[in-house]
PDB file of N, CA and C in Angstrom:
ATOM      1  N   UNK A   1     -21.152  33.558   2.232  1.00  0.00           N
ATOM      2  CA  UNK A   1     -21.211  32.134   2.085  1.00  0.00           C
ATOM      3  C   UNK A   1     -20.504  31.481   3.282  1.00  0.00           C
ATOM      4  N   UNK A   2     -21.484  30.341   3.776  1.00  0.00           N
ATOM      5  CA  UNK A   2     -20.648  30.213   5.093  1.00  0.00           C
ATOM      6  C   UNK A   2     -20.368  28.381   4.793  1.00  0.00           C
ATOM      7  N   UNK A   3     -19.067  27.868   5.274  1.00  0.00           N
ATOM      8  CA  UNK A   3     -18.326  26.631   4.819  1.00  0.00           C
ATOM      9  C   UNK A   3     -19.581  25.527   6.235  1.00  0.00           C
ATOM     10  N   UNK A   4     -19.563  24.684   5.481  1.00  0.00           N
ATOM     11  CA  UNK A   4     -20.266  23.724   6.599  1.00  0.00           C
ATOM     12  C   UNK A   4     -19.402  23.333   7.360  1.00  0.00           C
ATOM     13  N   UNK A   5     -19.423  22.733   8.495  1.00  0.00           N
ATOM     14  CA  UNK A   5     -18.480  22.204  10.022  1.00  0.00           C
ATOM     15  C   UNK A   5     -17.986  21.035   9.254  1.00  0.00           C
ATOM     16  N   UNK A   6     -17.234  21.158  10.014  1.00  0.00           N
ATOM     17  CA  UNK A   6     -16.206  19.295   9.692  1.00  0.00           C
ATOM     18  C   UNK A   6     -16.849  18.397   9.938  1.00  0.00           C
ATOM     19  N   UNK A   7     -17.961  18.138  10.591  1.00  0.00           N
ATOM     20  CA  UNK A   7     -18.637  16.852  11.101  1.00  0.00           C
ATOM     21  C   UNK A   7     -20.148  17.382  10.925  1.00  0.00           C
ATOM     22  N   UNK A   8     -21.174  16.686  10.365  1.00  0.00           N
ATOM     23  CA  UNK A   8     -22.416  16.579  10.417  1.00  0.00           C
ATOM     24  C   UNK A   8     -22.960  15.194  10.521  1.00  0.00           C
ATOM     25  N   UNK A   9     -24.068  15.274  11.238  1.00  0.00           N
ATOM     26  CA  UNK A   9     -25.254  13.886  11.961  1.00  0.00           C
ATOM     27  C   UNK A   9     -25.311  13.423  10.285  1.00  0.00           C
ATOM     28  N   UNK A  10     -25.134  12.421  10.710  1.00  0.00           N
ATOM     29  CA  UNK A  10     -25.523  10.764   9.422  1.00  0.00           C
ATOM     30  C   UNK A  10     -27.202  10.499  10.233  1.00  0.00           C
ATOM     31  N   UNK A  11     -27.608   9.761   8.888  1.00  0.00           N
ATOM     32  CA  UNK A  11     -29.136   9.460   9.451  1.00  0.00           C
ATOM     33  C   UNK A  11     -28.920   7.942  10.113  1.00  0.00           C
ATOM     34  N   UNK A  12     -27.521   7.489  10.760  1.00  0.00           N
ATOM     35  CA  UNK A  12     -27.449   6.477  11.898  1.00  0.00           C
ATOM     36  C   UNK A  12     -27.203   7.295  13.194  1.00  0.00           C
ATOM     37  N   UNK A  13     -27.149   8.427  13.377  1.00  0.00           N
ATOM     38  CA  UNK A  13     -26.753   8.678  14.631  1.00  0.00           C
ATOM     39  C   UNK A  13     -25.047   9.169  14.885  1.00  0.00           C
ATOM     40  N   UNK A  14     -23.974   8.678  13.712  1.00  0.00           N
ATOM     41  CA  UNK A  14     -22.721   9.177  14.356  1.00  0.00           C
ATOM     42  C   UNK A  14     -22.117  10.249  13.322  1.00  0.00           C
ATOM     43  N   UNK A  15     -21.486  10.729  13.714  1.00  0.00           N
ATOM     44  CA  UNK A  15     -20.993  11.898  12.816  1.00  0.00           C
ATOM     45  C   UNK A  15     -19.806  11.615  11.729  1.00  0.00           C
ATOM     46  N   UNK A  16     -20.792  12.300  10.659  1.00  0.00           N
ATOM     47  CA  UNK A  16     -19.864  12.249   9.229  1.00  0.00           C
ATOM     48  C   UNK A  16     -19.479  13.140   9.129  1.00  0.00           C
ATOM     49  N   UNK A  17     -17.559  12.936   8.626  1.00  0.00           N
ATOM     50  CA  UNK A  17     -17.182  14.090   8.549  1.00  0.00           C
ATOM     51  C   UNK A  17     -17.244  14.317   6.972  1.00  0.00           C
ATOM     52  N   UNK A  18     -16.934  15.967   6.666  1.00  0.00           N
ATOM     53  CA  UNK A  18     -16.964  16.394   5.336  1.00  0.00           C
ATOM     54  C   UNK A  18     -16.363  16.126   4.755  1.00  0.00           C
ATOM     55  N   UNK A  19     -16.723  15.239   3.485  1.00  0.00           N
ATOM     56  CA  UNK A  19     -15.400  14.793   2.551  1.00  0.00           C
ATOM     57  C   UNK A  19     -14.105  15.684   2.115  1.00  0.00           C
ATOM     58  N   UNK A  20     -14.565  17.091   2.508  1.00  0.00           N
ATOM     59  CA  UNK A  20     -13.421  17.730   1.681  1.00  0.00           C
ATOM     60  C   UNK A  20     -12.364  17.877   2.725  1.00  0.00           C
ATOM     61  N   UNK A  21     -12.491  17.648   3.846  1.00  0.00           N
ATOM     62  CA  UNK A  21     -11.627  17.716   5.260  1.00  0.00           C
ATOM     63  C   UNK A  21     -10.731  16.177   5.185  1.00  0.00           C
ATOM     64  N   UNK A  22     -11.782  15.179   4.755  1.00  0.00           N
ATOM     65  CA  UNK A  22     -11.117  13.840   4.944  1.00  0.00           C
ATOM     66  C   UNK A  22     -10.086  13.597   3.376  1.00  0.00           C
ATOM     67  N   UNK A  23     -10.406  14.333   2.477  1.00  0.00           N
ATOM     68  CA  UNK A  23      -9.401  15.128   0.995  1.00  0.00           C
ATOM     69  C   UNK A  23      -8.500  15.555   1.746  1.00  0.00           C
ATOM     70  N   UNK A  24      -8.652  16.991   2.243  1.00  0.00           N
ATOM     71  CA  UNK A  24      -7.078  17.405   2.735  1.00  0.00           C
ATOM     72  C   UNK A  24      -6.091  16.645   3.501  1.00  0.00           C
ATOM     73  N   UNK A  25      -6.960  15.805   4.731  1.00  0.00           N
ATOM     74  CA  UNK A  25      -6.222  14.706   5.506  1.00  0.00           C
ATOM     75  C   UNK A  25      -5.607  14.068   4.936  1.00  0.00           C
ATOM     76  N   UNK A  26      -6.166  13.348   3.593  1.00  0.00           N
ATOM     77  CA  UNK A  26      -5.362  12.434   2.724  1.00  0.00           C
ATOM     78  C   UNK A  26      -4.532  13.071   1.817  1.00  0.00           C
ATOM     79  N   UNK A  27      -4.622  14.274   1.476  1.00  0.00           N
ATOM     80  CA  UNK A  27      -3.654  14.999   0.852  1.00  0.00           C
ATOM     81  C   UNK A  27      -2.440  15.259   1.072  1.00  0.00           C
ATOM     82  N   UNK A  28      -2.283  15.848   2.877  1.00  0.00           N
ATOM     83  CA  UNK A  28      -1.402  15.724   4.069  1.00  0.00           C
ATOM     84  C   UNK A  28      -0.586  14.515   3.305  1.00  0.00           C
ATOM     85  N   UNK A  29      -1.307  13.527   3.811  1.00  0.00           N
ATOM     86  CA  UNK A  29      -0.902  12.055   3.967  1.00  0.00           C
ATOM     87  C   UNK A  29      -0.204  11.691   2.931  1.00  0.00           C
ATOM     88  N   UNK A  30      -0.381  11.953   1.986  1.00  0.00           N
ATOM     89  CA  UNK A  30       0.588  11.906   0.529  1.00  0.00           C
ATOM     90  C   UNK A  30       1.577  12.508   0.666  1.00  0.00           C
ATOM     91  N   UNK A  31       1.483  13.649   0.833  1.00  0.00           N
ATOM     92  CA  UNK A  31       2.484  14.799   0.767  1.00  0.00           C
ATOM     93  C   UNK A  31       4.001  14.547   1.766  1.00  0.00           C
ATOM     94  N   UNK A  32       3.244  13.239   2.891  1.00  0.00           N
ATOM     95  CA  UNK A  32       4.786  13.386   4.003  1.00  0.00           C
ATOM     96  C   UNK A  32       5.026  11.919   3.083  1.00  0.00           C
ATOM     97  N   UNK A  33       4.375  10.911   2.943  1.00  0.00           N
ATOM     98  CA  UNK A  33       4.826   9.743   1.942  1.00  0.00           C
ATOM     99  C   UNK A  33       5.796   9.988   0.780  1.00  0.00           C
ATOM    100  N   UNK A  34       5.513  11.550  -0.056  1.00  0.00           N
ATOM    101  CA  UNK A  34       6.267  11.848  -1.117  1.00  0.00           C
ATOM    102  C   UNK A  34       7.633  12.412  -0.624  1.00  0.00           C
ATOM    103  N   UNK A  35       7.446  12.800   0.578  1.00  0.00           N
ATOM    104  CA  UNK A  35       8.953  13.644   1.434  1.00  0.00           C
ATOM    105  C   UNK A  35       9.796  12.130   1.981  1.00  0.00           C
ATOM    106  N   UNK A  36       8.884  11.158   2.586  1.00  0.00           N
ATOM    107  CA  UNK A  36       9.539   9.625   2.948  1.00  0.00           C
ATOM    108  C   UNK A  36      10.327   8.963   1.799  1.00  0.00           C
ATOM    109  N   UNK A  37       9.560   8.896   0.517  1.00  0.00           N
ATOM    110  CA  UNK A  37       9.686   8.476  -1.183  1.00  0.00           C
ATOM    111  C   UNK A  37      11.429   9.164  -1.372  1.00  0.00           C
ATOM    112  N   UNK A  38      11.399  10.124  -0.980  1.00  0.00           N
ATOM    113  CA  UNK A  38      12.514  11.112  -1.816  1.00  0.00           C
ATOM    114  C   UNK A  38      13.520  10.947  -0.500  1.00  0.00           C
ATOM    115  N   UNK A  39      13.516  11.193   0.784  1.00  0.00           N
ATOM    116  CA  UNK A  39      14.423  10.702   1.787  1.00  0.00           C
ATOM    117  C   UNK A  39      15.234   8.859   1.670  1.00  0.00           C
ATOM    118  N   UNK A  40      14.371   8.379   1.002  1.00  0.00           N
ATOM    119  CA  UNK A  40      14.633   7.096   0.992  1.00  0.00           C
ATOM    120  C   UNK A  40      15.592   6.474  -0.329  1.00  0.00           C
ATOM    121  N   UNK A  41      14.539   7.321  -1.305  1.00  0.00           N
ATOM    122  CA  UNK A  41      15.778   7.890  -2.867  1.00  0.00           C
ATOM    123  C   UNK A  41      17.051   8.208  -2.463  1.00  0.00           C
ATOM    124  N   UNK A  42      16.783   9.315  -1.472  1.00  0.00           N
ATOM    125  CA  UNK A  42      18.539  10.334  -1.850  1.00  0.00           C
ATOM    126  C   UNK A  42      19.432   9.108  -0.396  1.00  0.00           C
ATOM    127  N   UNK A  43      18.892   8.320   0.500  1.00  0.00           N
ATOM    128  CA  UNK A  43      19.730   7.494   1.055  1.00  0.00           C
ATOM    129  C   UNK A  43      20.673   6.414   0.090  1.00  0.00           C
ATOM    130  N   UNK A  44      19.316   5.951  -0.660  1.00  0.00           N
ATOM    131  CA  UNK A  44      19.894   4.928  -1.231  1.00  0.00           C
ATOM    132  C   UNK A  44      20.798   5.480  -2.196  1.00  0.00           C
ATOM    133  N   UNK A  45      20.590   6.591  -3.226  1.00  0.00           N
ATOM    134  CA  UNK A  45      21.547   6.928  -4.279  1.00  0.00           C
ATOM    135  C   UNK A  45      23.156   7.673  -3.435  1.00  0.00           C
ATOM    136  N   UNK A  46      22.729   8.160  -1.871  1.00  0.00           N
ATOM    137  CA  UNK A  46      23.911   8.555  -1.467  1.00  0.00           C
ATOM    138  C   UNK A  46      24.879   6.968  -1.416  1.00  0.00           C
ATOM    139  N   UNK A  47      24.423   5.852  -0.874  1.00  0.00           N
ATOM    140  CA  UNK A  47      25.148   4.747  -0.644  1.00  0.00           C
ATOM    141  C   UNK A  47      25.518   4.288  -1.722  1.00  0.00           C
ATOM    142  N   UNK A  48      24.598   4.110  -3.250  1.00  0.00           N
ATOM    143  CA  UNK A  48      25.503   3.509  -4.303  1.00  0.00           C
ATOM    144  C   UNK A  48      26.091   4.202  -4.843  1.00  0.00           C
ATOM    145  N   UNK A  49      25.807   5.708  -5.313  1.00  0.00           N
ATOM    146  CA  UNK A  49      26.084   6.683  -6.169  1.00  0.00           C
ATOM    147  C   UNK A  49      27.469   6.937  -5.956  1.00  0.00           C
ATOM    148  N   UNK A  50      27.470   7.978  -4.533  1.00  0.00           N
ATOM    149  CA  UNK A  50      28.506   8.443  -4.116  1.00  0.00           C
ATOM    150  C   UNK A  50      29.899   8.289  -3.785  1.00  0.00           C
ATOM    151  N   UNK A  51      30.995   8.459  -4.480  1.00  0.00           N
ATOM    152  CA  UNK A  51      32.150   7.759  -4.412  1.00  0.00           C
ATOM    153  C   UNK A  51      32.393   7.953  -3.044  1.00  0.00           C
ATOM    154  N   UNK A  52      33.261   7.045  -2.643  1.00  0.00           N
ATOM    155  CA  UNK A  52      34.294   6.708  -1.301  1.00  0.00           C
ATOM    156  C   UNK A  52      34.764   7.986  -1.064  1.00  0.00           C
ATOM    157  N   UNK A  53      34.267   8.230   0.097  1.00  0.00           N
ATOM    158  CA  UNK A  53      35.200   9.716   0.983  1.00  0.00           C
ATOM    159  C   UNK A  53      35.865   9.427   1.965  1.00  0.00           C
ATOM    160  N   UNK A  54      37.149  10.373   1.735  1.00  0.00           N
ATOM    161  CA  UNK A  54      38.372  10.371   2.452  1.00  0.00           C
ATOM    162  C   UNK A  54      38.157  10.074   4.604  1.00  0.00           C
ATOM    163  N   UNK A  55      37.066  10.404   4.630  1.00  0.00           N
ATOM    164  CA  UNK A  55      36.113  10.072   6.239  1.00  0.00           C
ATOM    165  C   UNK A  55      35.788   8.820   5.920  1.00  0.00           C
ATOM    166  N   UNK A  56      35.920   7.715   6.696  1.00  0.00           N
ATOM    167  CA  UNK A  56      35.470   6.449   6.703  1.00  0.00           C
ATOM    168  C   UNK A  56      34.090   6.198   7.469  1.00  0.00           C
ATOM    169  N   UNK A  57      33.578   6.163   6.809  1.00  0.00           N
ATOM    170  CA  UNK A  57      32.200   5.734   6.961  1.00  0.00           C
ATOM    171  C   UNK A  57      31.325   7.508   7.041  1.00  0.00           C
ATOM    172  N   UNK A  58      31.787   8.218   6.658  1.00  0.00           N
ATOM    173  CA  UNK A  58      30.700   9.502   6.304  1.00  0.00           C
ATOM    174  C   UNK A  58      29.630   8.935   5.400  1.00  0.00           C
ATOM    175  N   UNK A  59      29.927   8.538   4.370  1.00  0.00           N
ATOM    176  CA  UNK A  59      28.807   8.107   2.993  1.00  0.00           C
ATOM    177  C   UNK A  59      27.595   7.325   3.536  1.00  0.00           C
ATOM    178  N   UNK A  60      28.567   6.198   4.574  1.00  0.00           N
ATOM    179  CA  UNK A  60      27.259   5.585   4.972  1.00  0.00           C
ATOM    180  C   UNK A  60      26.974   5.839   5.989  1.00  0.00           C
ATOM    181  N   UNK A  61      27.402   7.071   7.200  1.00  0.00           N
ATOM    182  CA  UNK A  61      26.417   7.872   7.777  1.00  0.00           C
ATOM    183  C   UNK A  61      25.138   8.994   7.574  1.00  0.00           C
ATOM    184  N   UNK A  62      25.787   9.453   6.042  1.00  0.00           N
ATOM    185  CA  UNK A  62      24.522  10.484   5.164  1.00  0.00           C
ATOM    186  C   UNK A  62      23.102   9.450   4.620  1.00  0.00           C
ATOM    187  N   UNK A  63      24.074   8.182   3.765  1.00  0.00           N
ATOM    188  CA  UNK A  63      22.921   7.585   3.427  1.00  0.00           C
ATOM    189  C   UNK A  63      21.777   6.740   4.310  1.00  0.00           C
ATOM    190  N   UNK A  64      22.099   6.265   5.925  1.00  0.00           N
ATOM    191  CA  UNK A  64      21.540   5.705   7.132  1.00  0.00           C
ATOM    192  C   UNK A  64      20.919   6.992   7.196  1.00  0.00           C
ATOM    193  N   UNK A  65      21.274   8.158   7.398  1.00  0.00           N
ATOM    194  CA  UNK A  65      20.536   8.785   8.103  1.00  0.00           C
ATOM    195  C   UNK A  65      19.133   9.063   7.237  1.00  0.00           C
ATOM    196  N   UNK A  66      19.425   8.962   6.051  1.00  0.00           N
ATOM    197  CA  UNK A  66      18.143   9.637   5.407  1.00  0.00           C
ATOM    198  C   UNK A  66      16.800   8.278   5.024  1.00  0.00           C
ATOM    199  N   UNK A  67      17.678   7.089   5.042  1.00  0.00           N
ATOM    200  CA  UNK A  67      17.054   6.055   5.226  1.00  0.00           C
ATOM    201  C   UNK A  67      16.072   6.035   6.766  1.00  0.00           C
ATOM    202  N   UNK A  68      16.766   6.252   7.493  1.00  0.00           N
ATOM    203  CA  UNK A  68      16.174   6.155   9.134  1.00  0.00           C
ATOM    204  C   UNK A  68      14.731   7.015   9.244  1.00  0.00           C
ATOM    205  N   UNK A  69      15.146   8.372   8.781  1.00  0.00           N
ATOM    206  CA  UNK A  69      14.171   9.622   8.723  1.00  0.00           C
ATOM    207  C   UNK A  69      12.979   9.062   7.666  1.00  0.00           C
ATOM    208  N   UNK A  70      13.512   8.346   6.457  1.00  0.00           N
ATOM    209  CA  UNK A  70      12.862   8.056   5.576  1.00  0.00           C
ATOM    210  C   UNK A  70      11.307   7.243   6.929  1.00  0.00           C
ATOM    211  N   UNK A  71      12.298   6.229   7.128  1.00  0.00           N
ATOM    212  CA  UNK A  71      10.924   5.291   8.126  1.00  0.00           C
ATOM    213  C   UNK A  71      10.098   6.316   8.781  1.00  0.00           C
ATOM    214  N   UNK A  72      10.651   7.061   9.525  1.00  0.00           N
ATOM    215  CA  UNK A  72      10.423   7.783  10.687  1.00  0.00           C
ATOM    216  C   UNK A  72       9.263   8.501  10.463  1.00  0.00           C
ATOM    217  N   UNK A  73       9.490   9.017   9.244  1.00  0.00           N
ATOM    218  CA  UNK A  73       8.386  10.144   8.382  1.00  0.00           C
ATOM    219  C   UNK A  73       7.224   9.214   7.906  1.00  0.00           C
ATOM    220  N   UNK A  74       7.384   8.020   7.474  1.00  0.00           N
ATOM    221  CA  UNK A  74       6.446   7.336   6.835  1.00  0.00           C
ATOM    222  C   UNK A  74       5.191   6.678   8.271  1.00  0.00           C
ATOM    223  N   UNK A  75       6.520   6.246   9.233  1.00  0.00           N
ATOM    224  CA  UNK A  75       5.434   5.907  10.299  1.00  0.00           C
ATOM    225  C   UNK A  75       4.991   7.096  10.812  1.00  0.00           C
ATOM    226  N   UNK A  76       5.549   8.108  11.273  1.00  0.00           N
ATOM    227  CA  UNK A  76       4.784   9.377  11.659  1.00  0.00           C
ATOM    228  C   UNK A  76       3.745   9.811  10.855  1.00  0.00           C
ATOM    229  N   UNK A  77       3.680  10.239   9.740  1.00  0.00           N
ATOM    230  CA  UNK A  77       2.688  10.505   8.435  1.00  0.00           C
ATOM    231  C   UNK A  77       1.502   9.575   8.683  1.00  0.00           C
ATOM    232  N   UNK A  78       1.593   8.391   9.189  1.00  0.00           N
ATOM    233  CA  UNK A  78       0.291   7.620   9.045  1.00  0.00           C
ATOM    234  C   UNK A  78      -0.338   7.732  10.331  1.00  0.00           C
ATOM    235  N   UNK A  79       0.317   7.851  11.646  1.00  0.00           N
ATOM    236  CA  UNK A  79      -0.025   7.808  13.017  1.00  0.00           C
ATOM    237  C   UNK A  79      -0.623   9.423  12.766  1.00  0.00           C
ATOM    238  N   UNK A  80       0.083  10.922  12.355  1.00  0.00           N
ATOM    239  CA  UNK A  80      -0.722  11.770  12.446  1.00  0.00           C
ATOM    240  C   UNK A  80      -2.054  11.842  10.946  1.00  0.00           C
ATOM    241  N   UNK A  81      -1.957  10.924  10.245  1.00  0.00           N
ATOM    242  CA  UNK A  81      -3.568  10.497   9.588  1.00  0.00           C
ATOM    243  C   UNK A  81      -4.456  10.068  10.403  1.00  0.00           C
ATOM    244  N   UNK A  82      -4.192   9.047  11.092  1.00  0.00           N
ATOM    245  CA  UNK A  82      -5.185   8.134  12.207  1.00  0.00           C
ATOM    246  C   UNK A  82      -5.797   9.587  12.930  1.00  0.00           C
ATOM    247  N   UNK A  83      -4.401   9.928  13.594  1.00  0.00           N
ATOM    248  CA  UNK A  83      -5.173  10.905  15.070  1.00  0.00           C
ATOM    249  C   UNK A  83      -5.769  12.152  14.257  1.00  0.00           C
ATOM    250  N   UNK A  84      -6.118  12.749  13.077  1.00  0.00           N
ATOM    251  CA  UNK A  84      -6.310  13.966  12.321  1.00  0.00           C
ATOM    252  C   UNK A  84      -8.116  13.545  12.143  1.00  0.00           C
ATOM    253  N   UNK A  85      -8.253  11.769  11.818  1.00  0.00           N
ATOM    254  CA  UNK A  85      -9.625  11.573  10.985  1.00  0.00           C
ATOM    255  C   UNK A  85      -9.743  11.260  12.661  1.00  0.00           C
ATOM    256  N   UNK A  86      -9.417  10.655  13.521  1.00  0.00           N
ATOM    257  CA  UNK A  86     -10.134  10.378  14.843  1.00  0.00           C
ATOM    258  C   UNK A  86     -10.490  11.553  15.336  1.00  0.00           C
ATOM    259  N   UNK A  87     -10.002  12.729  15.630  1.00  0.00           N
ATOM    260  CA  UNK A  87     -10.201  13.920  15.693  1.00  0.00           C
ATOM    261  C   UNK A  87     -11.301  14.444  15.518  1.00  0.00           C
ATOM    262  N   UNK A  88     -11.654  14.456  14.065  1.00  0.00           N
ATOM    263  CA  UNK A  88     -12.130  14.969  12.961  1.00  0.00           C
ATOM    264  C   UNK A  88     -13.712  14.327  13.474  1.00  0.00           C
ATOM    265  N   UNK A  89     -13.947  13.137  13.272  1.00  0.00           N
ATOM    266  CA  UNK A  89     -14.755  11.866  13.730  1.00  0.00           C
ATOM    267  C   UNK A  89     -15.806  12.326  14.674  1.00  0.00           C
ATOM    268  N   UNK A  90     -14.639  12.863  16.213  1.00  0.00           N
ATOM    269  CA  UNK A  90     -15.037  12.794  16.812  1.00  0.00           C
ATOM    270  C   UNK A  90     -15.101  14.664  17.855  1.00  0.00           C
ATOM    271  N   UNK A  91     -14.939  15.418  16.973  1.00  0.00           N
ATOM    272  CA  UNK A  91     -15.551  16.884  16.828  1.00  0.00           C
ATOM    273  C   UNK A  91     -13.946  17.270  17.900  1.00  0.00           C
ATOM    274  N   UNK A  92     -13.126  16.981  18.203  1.00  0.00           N
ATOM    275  CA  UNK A  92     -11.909  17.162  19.103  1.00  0.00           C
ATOM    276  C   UNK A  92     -11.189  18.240  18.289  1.00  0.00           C
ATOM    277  N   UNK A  93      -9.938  19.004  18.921  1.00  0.00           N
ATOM    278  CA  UNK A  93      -8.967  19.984  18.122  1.00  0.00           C
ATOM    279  C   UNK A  93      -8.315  18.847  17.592  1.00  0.00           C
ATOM    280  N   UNK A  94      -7.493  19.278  16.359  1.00  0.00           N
ATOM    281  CA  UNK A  94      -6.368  18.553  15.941  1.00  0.00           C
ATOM    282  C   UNK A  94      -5.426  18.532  16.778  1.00  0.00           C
ATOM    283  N   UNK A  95      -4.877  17.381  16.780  1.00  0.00           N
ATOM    284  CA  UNK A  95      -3.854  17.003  17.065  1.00  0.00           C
ATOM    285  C   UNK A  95      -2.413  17.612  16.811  1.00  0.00           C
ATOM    286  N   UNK A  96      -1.642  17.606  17.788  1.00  0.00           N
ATOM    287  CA  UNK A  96       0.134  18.552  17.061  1.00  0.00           C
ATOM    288  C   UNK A  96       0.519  17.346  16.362  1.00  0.00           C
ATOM    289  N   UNK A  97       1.287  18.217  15.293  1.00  0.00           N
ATOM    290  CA  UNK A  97       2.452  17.172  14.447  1.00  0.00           C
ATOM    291  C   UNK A  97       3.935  17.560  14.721  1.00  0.00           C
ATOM    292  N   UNK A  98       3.983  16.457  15.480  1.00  0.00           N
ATOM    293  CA  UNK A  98       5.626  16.160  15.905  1.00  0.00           C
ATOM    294  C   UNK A  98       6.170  15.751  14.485  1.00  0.00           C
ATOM    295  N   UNK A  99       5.978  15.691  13.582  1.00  0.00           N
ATOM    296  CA  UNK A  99       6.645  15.434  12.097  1.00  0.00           C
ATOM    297  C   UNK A  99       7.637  16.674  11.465  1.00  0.00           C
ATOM    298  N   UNK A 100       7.332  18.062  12.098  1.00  0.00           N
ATOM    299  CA  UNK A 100       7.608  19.156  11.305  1.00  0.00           C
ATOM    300  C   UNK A 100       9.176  18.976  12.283  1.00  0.00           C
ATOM    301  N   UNK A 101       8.640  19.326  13.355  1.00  0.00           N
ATOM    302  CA  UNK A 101      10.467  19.668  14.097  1.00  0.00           C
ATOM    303  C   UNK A 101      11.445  18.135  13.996  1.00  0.00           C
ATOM    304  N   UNK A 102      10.956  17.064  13.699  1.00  0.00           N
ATOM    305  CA  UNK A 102      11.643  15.598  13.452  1.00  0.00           C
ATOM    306  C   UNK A 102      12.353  15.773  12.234  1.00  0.00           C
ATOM    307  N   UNK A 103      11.500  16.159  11.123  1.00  0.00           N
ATOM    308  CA  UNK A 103      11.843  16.331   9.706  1.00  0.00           C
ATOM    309  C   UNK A 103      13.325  17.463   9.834  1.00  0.00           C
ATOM    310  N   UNK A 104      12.821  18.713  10.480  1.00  0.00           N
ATOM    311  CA  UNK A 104      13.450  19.303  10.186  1.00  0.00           C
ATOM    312  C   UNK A 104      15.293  19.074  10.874  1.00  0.00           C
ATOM    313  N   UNK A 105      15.336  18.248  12.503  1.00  0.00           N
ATOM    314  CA  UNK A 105      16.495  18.139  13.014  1.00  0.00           C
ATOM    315  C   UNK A 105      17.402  17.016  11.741  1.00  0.00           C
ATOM    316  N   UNK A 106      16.273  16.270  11.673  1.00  0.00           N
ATOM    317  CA  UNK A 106      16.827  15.175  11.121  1.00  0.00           C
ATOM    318  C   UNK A 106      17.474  15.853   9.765  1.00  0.00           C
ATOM    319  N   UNK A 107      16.378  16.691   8.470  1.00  0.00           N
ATOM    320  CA  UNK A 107      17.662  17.204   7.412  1.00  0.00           C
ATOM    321  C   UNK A 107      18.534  18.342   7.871  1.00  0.00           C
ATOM    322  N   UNK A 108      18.580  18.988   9.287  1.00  0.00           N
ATOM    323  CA  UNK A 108      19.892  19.398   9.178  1.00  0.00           C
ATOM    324  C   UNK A 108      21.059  17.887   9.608  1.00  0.00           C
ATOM    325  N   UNK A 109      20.937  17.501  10.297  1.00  0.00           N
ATOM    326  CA  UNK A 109      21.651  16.338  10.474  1.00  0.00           C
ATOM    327  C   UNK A 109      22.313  15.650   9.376  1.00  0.00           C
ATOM    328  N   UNK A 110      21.846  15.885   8.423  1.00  0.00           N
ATOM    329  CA  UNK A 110      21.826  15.384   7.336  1.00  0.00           C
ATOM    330  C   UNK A 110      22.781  16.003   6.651  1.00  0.00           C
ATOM    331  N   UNK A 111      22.594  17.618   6.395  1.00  0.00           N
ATOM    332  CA  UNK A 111      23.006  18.789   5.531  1.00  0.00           C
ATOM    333  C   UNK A 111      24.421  18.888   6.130  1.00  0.00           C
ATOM    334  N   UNK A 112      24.497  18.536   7.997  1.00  0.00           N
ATOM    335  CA  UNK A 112      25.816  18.716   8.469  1.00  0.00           C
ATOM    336  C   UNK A 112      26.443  17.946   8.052  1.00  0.00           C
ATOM    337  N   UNK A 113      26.442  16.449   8.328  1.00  0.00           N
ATOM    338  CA  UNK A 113      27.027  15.395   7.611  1.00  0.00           C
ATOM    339  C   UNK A 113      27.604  15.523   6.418  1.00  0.00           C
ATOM    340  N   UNK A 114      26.802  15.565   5.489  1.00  0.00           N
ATOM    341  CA  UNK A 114      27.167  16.218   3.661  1.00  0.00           C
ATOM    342  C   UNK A 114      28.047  17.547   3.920  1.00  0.00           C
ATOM    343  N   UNK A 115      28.080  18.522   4.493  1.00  0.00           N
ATOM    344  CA  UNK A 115      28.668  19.516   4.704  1.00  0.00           C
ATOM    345  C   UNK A 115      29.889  18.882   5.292  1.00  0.00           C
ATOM    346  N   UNK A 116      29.931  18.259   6.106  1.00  0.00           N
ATOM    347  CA  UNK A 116      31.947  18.139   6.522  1.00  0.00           C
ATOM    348  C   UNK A 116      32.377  16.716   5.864  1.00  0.00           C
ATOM    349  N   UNK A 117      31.857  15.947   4.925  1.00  0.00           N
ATOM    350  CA  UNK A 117      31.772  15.518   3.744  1.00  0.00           C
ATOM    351  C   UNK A 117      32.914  16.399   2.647  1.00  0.00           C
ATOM    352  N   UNK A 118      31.848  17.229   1.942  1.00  0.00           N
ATOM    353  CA  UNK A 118      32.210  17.836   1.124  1.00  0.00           C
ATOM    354  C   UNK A 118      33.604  18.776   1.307  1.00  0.00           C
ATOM    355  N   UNK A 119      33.446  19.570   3.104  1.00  0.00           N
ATOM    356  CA  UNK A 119      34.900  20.162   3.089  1.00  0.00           C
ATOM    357  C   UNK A 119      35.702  19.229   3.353  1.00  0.00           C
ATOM    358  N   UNK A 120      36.095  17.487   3.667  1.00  0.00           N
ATOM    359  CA  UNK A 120      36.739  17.204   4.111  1.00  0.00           C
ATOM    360  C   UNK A 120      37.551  16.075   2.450  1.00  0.00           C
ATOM    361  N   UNK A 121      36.778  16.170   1.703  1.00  0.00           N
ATOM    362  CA  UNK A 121      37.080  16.038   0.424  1.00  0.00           C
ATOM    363  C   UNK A 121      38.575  16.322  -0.135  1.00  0.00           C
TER     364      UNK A 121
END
């Protein structure tokens, strides 16, 4: 059984891509929104939640940071949707996602922060 191409001729002339490609794209697309959703949660509950630590201004360096990343991820997530269906559209390789190594500096950044946080407690 062989999978059809990502793009096939429309009876106008431009190429349609396969719905189940433009599914996963939007699936993607949820999936970094739900990682933005929960970065933006654990900022805000670090700033009200979290009692006053003995470091002045740690609390509200953990909770900025995850707020910041929060944006960061949400505008990235939609810019690599655009360039994935333009791609896609237009028969090109995908595009790299600068989202994976961003995500990832940014929660260690994060984990360090909370980490000399917690030992400095």
């Amino acid at each position: 059984m062989t999978l059809p191409s990502p793009a096939e001729e429309s009876e106008e002339g431009e190429e349609e891509v396969d719905y189940r490609f433009t599914l996963a794209n939007e699936r993607t697309f949820l999936a970094w929104m739900r990682t933005a959703l929960g970065l933006l949660a654990g900022g805000v509950a670090v700033h009200t939640l979290v009692q006053p630590m003995h470091l002045p201004g740690i609390r509200r360096a953990i909770g900025m940071s995850c707020l910041v990343l929060a944006v960061i991820v949400a505008v990235g997530a939609y810019g690599h949707w655009r360039g994935v269906r333009e791609a896609m559209r237009n028969g090109r390789p995908l595009p790299s996602n600068l989202l994976v190594p961003i995500l990832s500096a940014g929660i260690s950044v994060v984990s360090v922060l909370a980490c000399v946080a917690v030992l400095l407690r």
